[in-house]
N, C-alpha and C. Protein backbone atom coordinates (compact mmCIF):
# COMPACT_ATOMS: atom_id res chain seq x y z
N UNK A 1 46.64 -141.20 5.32
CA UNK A 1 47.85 -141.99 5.20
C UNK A 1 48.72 -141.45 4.07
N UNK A 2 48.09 -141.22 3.14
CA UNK A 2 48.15 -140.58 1.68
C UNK A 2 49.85 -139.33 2.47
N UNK A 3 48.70 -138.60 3.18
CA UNK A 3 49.37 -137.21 3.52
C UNK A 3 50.62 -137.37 4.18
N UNK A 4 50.67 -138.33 5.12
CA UNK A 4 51.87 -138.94 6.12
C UNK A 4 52.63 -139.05 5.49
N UNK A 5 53.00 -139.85 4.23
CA UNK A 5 53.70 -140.42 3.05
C UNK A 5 54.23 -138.98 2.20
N UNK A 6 53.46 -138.54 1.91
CA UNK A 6 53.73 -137.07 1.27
C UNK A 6 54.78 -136.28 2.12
N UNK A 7 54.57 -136.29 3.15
CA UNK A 7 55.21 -135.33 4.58
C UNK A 7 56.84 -135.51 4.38
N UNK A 8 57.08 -137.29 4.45
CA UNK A 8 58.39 -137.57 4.84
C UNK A 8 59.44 -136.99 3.27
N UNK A 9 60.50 -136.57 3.96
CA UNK A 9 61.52 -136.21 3.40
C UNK A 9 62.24 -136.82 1.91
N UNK A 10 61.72 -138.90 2.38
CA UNK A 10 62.27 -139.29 1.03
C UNK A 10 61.22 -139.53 0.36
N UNK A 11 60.12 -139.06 0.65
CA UNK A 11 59.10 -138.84 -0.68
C UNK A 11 59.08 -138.08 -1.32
N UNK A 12 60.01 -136.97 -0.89
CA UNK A 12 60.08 -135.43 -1.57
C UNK A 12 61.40 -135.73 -2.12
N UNK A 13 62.25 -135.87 -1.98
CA UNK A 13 63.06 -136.47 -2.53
C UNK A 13 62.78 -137.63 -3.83
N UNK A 14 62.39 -138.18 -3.43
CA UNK A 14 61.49 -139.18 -4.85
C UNK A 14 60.67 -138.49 -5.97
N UNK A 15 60.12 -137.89 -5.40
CA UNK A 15 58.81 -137.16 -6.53
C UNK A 15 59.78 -135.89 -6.79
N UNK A 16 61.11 -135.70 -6.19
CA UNK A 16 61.96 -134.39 -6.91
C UNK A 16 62.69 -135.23 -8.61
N UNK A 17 62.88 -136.25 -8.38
CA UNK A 17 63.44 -137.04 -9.29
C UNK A 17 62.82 -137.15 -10.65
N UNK A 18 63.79 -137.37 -11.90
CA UNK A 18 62.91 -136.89 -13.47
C UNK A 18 61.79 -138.59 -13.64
N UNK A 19 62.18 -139.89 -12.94
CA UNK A 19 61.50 -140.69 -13.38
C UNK A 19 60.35 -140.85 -12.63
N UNK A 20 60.46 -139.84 -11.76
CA UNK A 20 58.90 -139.92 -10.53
C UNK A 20 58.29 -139.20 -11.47
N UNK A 21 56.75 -140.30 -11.94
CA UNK A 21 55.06 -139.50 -12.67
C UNK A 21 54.50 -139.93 -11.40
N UNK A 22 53.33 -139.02 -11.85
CA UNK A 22 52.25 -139.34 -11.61
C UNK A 22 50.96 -139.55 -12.33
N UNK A 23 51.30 -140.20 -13.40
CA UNK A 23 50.42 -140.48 -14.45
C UNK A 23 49.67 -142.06 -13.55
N UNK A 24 48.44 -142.51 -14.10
CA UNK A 24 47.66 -142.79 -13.62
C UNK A 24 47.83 -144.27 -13.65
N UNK A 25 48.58 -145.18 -13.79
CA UNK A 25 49.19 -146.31 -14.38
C UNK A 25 48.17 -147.77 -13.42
N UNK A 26 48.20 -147.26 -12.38
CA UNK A 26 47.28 -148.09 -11.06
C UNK A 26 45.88 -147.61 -11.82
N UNK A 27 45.17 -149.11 -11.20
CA UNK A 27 43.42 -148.40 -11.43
C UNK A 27 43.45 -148.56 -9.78
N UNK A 28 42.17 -147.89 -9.48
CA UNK A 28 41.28 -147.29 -8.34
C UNK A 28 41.28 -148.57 -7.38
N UNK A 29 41.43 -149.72 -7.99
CA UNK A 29 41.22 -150.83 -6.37
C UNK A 29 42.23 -151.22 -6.33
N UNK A 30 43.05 -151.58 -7.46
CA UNK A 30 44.54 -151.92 -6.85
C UNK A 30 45.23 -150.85 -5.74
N UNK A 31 45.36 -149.54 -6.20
CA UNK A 31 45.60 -148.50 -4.59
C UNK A 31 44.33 -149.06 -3.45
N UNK A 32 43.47 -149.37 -3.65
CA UNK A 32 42.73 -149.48 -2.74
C UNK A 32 43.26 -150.84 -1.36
N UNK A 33 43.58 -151.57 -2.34
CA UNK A 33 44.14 -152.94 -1.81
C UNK A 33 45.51 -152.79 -1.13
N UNK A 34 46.01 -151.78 -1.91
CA UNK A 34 47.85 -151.42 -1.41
C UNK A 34 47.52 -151.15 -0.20
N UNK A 35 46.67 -150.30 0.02
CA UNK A 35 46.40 -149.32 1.40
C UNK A 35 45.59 -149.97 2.10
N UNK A 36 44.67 -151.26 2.13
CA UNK A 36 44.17 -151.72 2.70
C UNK A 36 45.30 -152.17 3.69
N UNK A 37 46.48 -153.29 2.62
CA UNK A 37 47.68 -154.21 3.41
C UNK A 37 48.50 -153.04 4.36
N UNK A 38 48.50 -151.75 3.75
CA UNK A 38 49.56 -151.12 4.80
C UNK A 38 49.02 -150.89 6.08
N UNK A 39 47.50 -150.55 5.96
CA UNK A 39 46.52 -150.36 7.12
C UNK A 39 46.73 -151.48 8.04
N UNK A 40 46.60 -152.72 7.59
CA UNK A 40 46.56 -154.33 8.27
C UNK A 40 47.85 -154.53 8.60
N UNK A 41 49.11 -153.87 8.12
CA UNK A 41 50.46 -154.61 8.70
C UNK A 41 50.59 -153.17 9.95
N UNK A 42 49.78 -151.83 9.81
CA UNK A 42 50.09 -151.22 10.83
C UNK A 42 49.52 -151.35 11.93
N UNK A 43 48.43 -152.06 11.92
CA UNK A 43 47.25 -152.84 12.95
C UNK A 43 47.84 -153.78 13.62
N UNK A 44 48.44 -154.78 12.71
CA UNK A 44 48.97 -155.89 13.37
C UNK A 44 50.35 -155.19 14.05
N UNK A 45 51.37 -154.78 13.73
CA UNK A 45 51.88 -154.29 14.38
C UNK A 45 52.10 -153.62 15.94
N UNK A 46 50.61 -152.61 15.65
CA UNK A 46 50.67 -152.04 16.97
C UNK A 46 49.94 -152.80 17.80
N UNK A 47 48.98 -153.93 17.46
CA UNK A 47 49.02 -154.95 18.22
C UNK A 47 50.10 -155.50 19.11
N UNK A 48 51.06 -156.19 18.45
CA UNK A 48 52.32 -156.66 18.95
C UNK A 48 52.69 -156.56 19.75
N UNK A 49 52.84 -154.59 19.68
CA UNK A 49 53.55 -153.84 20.50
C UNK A 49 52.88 -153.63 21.52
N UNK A 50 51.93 -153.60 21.91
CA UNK A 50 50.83 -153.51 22.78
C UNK A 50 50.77 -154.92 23.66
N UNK A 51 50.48 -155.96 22.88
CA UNK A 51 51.16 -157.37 23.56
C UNK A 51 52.30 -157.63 23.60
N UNK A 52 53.28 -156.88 23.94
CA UNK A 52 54.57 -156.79 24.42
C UNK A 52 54.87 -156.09 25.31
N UNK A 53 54.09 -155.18 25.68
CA UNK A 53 54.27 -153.83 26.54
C UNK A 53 53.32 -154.51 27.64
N UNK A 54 51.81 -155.67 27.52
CA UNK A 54 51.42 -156.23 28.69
C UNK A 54 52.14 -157.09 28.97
N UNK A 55 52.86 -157.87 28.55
CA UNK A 55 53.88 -158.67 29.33
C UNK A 55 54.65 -158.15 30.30
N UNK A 56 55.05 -157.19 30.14
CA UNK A 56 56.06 -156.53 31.47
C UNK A 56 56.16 -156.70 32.71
């Protein structure tokens, strides 16, 4: 997911910028938790879409 994020254009754009660190400011489960919720809103999501596409 990490890498996906890296890929797009305005992340490179972001991390080109002087106030983008990457100093370590998060501990290890708070990212853990971030990425848990993005995992669960992309789940639920393609759920949705999937129960929208059997309705047809």
């Amino acid at each position: 997911m990490l890498r996906m994020l890296q890929a797009k254009s305005e992340y490179r754009q972001i991390e080109a910028t002087e106030e983008f660190t990457r100093s370590n400011d998060f501990n290890l489960i708070d990212v853990i938790h971030a990425l848990d919720e993005v995992q669960e809103t992309i789940e639920n999501f393609q759920s949705a879409r999937s129960g929208e596409n059997n309705g047809i």
